[in-house]
Protein backbone atom coordinates (compact mmCIF):
# COMPACT_ATOMS: atom_id res chain seq x y z
CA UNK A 1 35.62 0.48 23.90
CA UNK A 2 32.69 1.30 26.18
CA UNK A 3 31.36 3.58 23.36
CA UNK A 4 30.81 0.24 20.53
CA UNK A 5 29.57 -1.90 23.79
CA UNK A 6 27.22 1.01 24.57
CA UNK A 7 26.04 0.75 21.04
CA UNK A 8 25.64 -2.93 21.22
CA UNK A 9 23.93 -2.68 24.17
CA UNK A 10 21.47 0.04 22.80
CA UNK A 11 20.86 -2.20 19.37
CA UNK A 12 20.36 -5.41 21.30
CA UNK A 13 17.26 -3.77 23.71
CA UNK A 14 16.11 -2.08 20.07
CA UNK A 15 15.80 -5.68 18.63
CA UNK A 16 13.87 -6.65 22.06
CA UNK A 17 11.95 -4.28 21.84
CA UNK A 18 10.76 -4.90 18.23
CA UNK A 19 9.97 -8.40 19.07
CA UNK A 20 8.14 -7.44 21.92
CA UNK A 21 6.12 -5.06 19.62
CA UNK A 22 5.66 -7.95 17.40
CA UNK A 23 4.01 -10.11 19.61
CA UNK A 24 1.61 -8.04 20.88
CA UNK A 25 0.19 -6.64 17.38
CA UNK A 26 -2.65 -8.54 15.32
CA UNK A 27 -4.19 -8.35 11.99
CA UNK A 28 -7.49 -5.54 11.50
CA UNK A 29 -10.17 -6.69 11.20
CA UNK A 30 -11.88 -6.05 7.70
CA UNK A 31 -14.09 -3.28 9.34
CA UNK A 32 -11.41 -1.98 11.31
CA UNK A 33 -9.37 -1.66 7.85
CA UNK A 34 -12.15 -0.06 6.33
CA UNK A 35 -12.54 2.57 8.67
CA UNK A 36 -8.97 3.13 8.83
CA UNK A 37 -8.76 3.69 4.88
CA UNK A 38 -11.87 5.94 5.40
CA UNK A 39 -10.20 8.16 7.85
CA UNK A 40 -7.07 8.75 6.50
CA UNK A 41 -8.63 9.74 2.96
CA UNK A 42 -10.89 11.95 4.51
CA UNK A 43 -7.35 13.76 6.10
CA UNK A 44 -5.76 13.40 2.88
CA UNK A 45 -8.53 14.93 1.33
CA UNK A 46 -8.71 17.75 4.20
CA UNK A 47 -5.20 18.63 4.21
CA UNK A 48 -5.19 18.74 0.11
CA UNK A 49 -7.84 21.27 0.44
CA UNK A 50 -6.65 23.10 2.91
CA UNK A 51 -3.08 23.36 0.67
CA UNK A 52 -4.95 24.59 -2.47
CA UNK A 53 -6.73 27.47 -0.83
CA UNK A 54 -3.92 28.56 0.64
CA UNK A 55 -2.01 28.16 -2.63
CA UNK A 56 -5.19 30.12 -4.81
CA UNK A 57 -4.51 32.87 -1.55
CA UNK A 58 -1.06 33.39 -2.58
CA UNK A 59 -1.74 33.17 -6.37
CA UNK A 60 -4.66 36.18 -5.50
CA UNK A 61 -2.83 38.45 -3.42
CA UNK A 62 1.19 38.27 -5.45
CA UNK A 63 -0.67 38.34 -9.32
């Protein structure tokens, strides 16, 4: 019994919690948007890089 009350408990300060998140957050800005598309395809772009050398590596050294 204390176990599904403990859940309870635990789900009801989740939902709080995601209100409280909710509340504080706001919309980007256009520029801030921008620059947050900008970023994360330069790291996409970095990382997919980084995963074909490594993959031409393997390809060199196991032909």
């Amino acid at each position: 019994m204390e176990e599904k009350q403990n859940v309870g408990t635990k789900f009801k300060n989740f939902c709080k919690e995601c209100g409280r998140v909710l509340k504080i957050t706001k919309k980007p800005t256009s520029q801030e948007f921008k620059i947050t598309v900008i970023v994360t395809g330069i790291g996409m772009l970095i990382i997919g890089f980084i995963g074909f050398v490594i993959t031409m590596i393997r390809q060199l050294m196991f032909q």
